[in-house]
Every structure is written in structure tokens, then in C-alpha cells.
PDB file of N, CA and C in Angstrom:
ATOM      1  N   UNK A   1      -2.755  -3.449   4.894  1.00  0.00           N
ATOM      2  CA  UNK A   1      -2.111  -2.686   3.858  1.00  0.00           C
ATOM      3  C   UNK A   1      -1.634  -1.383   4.476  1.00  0.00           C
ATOM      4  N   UNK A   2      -0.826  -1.086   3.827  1.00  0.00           N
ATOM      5  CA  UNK A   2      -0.059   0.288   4.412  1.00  0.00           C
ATOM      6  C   UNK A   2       0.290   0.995   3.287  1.00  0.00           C
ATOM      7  N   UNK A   3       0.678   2.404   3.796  1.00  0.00           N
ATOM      8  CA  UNK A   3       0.867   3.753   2.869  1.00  0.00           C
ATOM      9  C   UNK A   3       1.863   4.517   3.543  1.00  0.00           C
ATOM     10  N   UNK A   4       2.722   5.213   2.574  1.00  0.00           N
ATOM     11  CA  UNK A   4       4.005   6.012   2.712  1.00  0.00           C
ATOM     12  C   UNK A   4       2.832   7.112   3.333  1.00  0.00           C
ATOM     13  N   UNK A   5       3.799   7.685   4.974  1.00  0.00           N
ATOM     14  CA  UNK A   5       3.036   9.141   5.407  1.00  0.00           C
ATOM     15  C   UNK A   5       4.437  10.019   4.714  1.00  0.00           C
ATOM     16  N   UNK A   6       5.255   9.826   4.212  1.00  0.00           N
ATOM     17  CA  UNK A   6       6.391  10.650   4.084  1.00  0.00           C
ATOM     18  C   UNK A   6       7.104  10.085   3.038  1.00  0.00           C
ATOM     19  N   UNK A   7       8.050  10.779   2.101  1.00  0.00           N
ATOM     20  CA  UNK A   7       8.715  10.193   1.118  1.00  0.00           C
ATOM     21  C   UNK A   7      10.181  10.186   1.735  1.00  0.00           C
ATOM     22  N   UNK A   8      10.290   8.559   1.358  1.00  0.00           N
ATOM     23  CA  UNK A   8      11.412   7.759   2.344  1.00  0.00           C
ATOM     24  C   UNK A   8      11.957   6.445   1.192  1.00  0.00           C
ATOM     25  N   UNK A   9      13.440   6.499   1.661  1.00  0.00           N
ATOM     26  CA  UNK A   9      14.090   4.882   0.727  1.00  0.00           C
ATOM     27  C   UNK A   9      13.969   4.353   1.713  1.00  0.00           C
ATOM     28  N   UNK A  10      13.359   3.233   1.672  1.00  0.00           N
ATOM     29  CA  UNK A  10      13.698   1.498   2.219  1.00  0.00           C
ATOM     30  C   UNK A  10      14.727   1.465   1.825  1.00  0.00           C
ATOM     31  N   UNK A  11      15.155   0.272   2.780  1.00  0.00           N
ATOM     32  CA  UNK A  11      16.477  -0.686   2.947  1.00  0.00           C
ATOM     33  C   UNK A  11      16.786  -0.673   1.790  1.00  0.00           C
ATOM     34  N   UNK A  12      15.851  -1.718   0.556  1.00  0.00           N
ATOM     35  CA  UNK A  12      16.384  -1.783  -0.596  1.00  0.00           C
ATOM     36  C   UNK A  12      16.708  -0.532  -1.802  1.00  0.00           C
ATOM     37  N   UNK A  13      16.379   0.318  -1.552  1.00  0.00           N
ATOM     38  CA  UNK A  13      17.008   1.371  -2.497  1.00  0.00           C
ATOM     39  C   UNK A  13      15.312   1.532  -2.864  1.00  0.00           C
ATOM     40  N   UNK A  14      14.470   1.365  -2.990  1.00  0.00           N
ATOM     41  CA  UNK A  14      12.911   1.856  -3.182  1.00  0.00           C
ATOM     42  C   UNK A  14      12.404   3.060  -2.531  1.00  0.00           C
ATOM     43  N   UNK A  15      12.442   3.908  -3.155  1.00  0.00           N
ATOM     44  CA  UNK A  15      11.910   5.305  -2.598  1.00  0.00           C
ATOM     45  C   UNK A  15       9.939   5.171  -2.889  1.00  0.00           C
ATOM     46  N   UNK A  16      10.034   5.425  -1.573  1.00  0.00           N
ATOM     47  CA  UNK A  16       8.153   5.821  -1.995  1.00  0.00           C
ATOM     48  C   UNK A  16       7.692   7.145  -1.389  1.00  0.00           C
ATOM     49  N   UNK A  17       6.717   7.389  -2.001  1.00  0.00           N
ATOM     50  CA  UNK A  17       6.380   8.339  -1.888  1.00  0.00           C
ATOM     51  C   UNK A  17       4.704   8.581  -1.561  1.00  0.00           C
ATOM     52  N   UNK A  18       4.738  10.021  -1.014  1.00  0.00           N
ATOM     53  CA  UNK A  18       2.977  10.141   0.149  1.00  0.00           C
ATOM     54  C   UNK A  18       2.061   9.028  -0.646  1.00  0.00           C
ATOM     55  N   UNK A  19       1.247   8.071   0.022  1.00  0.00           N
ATOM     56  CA  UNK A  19       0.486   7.738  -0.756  1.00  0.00           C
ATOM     57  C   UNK A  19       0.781   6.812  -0.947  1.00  0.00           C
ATOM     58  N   UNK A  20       1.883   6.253  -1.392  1.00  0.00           N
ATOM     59  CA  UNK A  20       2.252   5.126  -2.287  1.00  0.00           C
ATOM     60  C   UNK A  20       2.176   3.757  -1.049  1.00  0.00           C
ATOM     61  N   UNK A  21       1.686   2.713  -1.629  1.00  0.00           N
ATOM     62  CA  UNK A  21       1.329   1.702  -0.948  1.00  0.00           C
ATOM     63  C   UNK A  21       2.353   0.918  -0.542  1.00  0.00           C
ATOM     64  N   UNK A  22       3.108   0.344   0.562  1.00  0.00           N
ATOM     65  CA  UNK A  22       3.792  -0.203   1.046  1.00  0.00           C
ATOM     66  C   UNK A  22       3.350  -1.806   1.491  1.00  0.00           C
ATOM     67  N   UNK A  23       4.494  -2.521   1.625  1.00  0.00           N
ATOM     68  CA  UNK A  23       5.749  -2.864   0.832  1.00  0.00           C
ATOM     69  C   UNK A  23       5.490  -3.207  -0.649  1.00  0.00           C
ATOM     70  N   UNK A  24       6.279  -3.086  -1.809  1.00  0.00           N
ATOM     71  CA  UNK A  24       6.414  -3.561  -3.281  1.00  0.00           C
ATOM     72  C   UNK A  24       6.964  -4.325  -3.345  1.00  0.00           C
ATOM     73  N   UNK A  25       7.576  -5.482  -1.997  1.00  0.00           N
ATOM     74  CA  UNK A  25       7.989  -6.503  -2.330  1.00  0.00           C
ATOM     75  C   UNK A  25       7.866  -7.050  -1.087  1.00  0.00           C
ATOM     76  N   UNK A  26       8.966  -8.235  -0.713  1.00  0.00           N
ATOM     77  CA  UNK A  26       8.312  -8.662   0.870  1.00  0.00           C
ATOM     78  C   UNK A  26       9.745  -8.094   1.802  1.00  0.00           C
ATOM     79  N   UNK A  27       8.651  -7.890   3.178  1.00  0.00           N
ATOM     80  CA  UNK A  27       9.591  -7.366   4.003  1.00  0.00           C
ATOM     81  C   UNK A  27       9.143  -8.009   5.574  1.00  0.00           C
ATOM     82  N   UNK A  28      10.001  -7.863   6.380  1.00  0.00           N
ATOM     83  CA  UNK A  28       9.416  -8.698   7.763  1.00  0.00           C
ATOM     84  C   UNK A  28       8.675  -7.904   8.184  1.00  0.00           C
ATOM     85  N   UNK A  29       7.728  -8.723   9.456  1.00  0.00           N
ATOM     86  CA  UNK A  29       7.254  -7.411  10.310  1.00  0.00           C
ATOM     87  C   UNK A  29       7.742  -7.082  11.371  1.00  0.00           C
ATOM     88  N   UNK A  30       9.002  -7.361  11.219  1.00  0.00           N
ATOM     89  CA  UNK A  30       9.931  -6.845  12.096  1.00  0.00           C
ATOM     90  C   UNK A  30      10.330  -5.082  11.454  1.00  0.00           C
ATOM     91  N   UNK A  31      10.240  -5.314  10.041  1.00  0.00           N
ATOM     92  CA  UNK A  31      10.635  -4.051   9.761  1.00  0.00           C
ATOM     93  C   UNK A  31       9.475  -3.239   9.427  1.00  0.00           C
ATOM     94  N   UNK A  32       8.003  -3.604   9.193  1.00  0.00           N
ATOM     95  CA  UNK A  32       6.617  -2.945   9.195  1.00  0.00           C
ATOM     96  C   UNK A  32       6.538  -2.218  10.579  1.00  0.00           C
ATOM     97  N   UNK A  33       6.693  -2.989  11.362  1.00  0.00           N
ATOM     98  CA  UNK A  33       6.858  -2.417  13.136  1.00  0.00           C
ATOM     99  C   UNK A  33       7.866  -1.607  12.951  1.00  0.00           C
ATOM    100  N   UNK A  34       8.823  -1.212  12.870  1.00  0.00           N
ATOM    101  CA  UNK A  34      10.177  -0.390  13.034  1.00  0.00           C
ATOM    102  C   UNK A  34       9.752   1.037  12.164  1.00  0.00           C
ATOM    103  N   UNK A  35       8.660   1.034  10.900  1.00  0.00           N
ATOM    104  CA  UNK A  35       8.161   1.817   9.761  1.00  0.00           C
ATOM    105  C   UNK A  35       7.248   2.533  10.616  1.00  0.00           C
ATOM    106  N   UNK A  36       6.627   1.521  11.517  1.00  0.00           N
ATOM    107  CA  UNK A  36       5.438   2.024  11.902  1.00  0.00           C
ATOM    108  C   UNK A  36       5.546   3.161  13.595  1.00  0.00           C
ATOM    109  N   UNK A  37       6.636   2.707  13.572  1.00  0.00           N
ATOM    110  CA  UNK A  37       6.976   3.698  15.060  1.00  0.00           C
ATOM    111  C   UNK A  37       8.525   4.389  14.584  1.00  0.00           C
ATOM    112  N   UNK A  38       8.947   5.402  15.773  1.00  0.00           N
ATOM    113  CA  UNK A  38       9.751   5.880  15.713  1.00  0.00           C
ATOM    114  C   UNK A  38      11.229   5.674  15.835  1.00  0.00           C
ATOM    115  N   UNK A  39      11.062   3.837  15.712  1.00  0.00           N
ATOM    116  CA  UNK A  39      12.396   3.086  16.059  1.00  0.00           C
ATOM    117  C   UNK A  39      12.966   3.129  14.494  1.00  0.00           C
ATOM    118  N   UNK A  40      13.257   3.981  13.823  1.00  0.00           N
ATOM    119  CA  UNK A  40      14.218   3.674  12.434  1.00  0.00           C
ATOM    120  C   UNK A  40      14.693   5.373  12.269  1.00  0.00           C
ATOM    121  N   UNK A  41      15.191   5.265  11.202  1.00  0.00           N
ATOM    122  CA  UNK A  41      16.008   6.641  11.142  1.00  0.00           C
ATOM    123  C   UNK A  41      15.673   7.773  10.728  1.00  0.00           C
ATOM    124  N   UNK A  42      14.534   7.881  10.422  1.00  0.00           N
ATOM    125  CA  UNK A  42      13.835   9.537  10.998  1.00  0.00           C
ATOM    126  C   UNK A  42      13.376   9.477  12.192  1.00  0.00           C
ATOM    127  N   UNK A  43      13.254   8.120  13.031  1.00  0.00           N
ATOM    128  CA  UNK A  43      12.555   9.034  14.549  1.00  0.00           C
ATOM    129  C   UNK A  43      11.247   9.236  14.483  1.00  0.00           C
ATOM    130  N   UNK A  44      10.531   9.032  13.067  1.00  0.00           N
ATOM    131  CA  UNK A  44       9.052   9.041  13.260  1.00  0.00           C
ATOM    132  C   UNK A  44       8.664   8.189  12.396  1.00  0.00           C
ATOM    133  N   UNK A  45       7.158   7.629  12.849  1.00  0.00           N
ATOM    134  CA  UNK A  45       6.689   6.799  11.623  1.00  0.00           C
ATOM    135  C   UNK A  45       6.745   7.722  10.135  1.00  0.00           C
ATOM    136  N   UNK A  46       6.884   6.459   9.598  1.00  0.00           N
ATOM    137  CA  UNK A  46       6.748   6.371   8.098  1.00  0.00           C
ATOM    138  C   UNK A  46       5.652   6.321   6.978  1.00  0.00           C
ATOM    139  N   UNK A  47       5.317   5.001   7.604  1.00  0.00           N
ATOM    140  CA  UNK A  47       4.256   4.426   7.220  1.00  0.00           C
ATOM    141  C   UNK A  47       2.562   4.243   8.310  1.00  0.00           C
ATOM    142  N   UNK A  48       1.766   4.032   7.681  1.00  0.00           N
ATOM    143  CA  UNK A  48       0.263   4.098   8.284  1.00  0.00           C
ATOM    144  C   UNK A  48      -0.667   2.809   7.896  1.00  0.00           C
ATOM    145  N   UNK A  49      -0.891   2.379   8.313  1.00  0.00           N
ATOM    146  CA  UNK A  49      -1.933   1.617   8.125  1.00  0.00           C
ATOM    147  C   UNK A  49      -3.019   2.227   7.595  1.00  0.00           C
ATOM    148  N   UNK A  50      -3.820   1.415   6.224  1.00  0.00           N
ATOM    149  CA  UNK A  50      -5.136   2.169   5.632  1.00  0.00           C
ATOM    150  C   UNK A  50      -6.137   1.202   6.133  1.00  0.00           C
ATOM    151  N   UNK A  51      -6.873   2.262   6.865  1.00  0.00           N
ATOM    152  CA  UNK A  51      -8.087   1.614   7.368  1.00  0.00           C
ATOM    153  C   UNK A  51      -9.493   1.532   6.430  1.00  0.00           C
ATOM    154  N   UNK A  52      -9.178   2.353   5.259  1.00  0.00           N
ATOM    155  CA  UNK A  52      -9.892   2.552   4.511  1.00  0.00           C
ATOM    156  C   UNK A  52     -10.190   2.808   2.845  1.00  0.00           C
ATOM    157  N   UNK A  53     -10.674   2.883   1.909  1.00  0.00           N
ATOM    158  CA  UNK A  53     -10.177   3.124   0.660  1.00  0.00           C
ATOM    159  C   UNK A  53     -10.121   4.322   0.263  1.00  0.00           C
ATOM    160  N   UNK A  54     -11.291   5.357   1.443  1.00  0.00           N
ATOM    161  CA  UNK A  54     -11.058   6.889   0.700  1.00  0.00           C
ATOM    162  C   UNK A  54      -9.908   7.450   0.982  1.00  0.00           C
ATOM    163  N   UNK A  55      -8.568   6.590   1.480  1.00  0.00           N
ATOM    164  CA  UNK A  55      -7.068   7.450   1.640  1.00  0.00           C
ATOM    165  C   UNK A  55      -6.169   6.795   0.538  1.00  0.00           C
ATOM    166  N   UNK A  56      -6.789   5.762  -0.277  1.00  0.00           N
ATOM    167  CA  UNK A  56      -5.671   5.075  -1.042  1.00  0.00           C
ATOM    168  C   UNK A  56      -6.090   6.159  -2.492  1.00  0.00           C
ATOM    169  N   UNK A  57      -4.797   5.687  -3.289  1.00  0.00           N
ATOM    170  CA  UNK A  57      -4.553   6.510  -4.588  1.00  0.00           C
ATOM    171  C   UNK A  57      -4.693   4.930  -5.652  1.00  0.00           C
ATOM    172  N   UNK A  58      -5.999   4.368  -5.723  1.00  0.00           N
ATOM    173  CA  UNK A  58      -5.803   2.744  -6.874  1.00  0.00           C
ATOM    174  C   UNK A  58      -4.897   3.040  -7.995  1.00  0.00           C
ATOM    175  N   UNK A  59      -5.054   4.425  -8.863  1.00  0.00           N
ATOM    176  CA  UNK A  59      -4.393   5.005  -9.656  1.00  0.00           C
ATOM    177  C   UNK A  59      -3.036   4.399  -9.757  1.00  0.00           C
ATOM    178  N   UNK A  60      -2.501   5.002  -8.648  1.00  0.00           N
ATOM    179  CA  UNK A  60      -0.985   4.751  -8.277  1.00  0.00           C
ATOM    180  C   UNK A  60      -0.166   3.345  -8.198  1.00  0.00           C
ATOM    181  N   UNK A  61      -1.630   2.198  -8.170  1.00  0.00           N
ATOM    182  CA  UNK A  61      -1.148   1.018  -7.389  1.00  0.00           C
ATOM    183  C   UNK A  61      -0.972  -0.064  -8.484  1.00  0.00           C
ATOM    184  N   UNK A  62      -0.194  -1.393  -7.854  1.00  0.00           N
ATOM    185  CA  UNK A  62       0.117  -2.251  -9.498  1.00  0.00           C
ATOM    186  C   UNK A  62      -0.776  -3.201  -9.455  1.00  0.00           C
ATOM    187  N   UNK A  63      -0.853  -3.790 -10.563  1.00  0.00           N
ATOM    188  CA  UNK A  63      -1.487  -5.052 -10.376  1.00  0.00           C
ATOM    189  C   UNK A  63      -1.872  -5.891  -9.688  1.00  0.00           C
ATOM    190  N   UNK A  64      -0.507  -6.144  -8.480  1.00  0.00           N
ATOM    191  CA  UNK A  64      -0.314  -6.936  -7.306  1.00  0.00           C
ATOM    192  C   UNK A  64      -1.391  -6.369  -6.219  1.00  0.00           C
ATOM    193  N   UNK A  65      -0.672  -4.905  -6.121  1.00  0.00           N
ATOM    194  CA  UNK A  65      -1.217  -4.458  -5.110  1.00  0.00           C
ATOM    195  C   UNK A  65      -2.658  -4.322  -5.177  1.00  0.00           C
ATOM    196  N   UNK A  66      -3.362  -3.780  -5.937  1.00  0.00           N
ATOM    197  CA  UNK A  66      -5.244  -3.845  -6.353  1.00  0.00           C
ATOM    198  C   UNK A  66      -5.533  -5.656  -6.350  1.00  0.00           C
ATOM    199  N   UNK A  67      -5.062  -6.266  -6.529  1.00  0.00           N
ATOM    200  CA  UNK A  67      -5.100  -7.947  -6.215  1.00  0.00           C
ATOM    201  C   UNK A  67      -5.325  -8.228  -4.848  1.00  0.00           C
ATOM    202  N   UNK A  68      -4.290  -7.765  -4.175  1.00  0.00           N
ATOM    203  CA  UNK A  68      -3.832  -8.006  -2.743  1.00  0.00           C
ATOM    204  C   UNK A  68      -4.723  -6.734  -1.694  1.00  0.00           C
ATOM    205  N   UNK A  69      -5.037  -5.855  -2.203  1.00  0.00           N
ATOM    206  CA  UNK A  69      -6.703  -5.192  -1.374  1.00  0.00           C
ATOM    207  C   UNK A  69      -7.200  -5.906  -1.030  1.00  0.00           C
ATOM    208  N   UNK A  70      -8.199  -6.111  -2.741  1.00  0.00           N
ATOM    209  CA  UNK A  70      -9.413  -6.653  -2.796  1.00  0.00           C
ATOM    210  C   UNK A  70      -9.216  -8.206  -1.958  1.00  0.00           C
ATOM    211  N   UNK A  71      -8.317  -9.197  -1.960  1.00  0.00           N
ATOM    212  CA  UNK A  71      -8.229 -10.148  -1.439  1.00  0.00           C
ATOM    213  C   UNK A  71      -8.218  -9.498   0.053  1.00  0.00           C
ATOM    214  N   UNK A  72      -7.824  -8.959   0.370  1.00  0.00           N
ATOM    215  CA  UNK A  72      -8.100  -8.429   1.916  1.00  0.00           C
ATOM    216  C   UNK A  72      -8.886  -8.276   2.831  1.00  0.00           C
ATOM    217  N   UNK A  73      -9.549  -7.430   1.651  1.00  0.00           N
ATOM    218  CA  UNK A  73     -10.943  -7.032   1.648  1.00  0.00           C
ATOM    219  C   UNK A  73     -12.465  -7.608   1.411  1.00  0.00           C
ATOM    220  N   UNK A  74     -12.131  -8.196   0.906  1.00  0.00           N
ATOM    221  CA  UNK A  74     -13.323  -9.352   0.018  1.00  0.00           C
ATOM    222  C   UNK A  74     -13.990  -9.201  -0.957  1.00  0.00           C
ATOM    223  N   UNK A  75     -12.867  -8.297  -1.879  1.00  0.00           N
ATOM    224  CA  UNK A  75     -13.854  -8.205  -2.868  1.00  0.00           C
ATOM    225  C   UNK A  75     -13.601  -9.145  -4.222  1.00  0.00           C
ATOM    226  N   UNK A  76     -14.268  -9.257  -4.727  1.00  0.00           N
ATOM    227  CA  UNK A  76     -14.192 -10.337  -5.678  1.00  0.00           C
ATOM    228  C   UNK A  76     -13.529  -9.323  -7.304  1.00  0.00           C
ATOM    229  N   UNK A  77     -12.540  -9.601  -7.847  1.00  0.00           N
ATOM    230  CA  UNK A  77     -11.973  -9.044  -8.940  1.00  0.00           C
ATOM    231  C   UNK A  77     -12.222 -10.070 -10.269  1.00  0.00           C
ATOM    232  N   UNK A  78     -12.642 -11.500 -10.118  1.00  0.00           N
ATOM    233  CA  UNK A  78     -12.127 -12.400 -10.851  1.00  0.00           C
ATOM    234  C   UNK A  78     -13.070 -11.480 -12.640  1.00  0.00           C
ATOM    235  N   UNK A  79     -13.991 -10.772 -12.684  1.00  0.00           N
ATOM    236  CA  UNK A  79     -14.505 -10.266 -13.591  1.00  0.00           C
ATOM    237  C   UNK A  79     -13.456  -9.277 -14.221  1.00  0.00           C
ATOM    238  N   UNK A  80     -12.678  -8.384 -13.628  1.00  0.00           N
ATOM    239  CA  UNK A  80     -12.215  -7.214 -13.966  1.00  0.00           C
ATOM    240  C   UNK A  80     -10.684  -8.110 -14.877  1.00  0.00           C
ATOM    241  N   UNK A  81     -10.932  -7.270 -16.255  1.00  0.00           N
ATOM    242  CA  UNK A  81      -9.906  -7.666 -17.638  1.00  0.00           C
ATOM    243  C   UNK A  81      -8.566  -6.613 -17.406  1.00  0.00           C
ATOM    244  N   UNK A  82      -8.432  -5.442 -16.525  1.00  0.00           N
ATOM    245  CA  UNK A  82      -7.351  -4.766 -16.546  1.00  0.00           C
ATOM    246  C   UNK A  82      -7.415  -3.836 -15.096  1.00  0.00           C
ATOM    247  N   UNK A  83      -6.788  -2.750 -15.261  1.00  0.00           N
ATOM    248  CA  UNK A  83      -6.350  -2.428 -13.909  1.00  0.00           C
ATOM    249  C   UNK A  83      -7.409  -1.155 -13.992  1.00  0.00           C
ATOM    250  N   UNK A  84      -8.107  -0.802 -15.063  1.00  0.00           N
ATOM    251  CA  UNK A  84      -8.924   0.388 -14.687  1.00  0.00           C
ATOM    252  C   UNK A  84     -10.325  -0.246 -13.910  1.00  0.00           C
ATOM    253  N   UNK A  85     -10.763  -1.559 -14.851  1.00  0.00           N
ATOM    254  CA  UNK A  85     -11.721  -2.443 -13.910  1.00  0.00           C
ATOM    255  C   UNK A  85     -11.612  -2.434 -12.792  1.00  0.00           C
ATOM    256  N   UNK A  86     -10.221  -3.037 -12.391  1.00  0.00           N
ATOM    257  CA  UNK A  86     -10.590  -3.477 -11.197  1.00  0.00           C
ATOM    258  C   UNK A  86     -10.427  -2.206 -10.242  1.00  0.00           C
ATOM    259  N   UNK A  87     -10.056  -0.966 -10.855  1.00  0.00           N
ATOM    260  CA  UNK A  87     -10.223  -0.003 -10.034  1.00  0.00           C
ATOM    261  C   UNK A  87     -11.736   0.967  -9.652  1.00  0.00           C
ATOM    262  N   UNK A  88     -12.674   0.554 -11.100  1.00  0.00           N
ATOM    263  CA  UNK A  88     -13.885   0.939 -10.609  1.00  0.00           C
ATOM    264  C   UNK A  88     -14.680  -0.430  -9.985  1.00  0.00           C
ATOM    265  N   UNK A  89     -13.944  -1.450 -10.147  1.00  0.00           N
ATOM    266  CA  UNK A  89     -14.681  -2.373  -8.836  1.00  0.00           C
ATOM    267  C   UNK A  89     -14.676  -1.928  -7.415  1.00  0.00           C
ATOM    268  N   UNK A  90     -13.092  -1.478  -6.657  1.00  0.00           N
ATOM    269  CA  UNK A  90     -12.576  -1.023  -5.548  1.00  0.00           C
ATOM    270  C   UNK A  90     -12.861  -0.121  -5.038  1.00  0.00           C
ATOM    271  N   UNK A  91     -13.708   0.923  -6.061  1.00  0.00           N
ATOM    272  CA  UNK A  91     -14.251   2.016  -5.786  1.00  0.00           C
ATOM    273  C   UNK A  91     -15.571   1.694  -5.699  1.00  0.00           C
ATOM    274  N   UNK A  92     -16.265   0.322  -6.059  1.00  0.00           N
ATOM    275  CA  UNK A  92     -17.829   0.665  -5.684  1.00  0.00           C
ATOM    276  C   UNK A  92     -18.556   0.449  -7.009  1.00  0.00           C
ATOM    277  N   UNK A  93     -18.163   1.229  -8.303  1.00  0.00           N
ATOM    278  CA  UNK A  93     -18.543   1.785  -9.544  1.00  0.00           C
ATOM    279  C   UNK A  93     -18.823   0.775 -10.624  1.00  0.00           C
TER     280      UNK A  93
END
């Protein structure tokens, strides 16, 4: 999973912003690699890899994306009825 270090439009017209979890839709990793180094058009990365949950914002994130963590991650969501659940699941709580 990855996170905006900078507020930037993708290709498709999607602006994200610090924080905000990357990609919101699918993209190659041809272009995750290009985000992730200084080969695109600021010259610096973009994006970061989260190694962890105390840098993510769950708040911020959709449905998909708190789905697609926890599947990452291993955590089991199948209990949680909405998105605040499954955000005090992700947190531990």
C-alpha cells in the first residue's frame, strides 16, 4: 500500500493529497515505480510505501481501501457492519 508524500494529479485527472492512499483505481507498476522515484514530472518521489498503520489516516480511506489493508495485512474484517468498525478493528480497538 502506498501514500501521497505530496499533493499531485495522476495521469487520470485524480488529485491526492498528503496522506491519501494510493492508487483509487488500478495502475501499472510501471507507473508505482515511476511515483516512487524521481523518474516523472516533479523529479521527486511522490508516493511512499506504508510500512505501517501509525502513518495511515483510516479516516480518509474508502471502503475498498480499509478492505484491501486488512487483506494485506491479515486482518480479518468479515465482523465489521461499516467503515467506523472496521476502522477500530485496524486500529487494534
Amino acid at each position: 500500500m502506498y501514500v501521497a508524500l505530496i499533493q499531485f494529479r495522476d495521469l487520470d485527472g485524480k488529485i491526492y493529497n498528503i496522506g491519501e492512499v494510493y492508487p483509487l483505481g488500478d495502475v501499472t507498476q510501471a507507473r508505482i515505480e515511476q511515483l516512487l522515484t524521481s523518474n516523472n514530472r516533479t523529479k521527486a518521489p511522490v508516493i511512499g510505501m506504508v510500512k505501517d498503520s501509525s502513518t495511515l489516516d483510516f479516516n480518509t480511506m474508502s471502503r475498498a481501501d480499509l478492505k484491501a489493508y486488512a487483506e494485506e495485512n491479515g486482518i480479518d474484517l468479515t465482523n465489521a457492519r461499516n467503515n467506523a468498525e472496521r476502522i477500530a478493528i485496524l486500529q487494534g480497538n
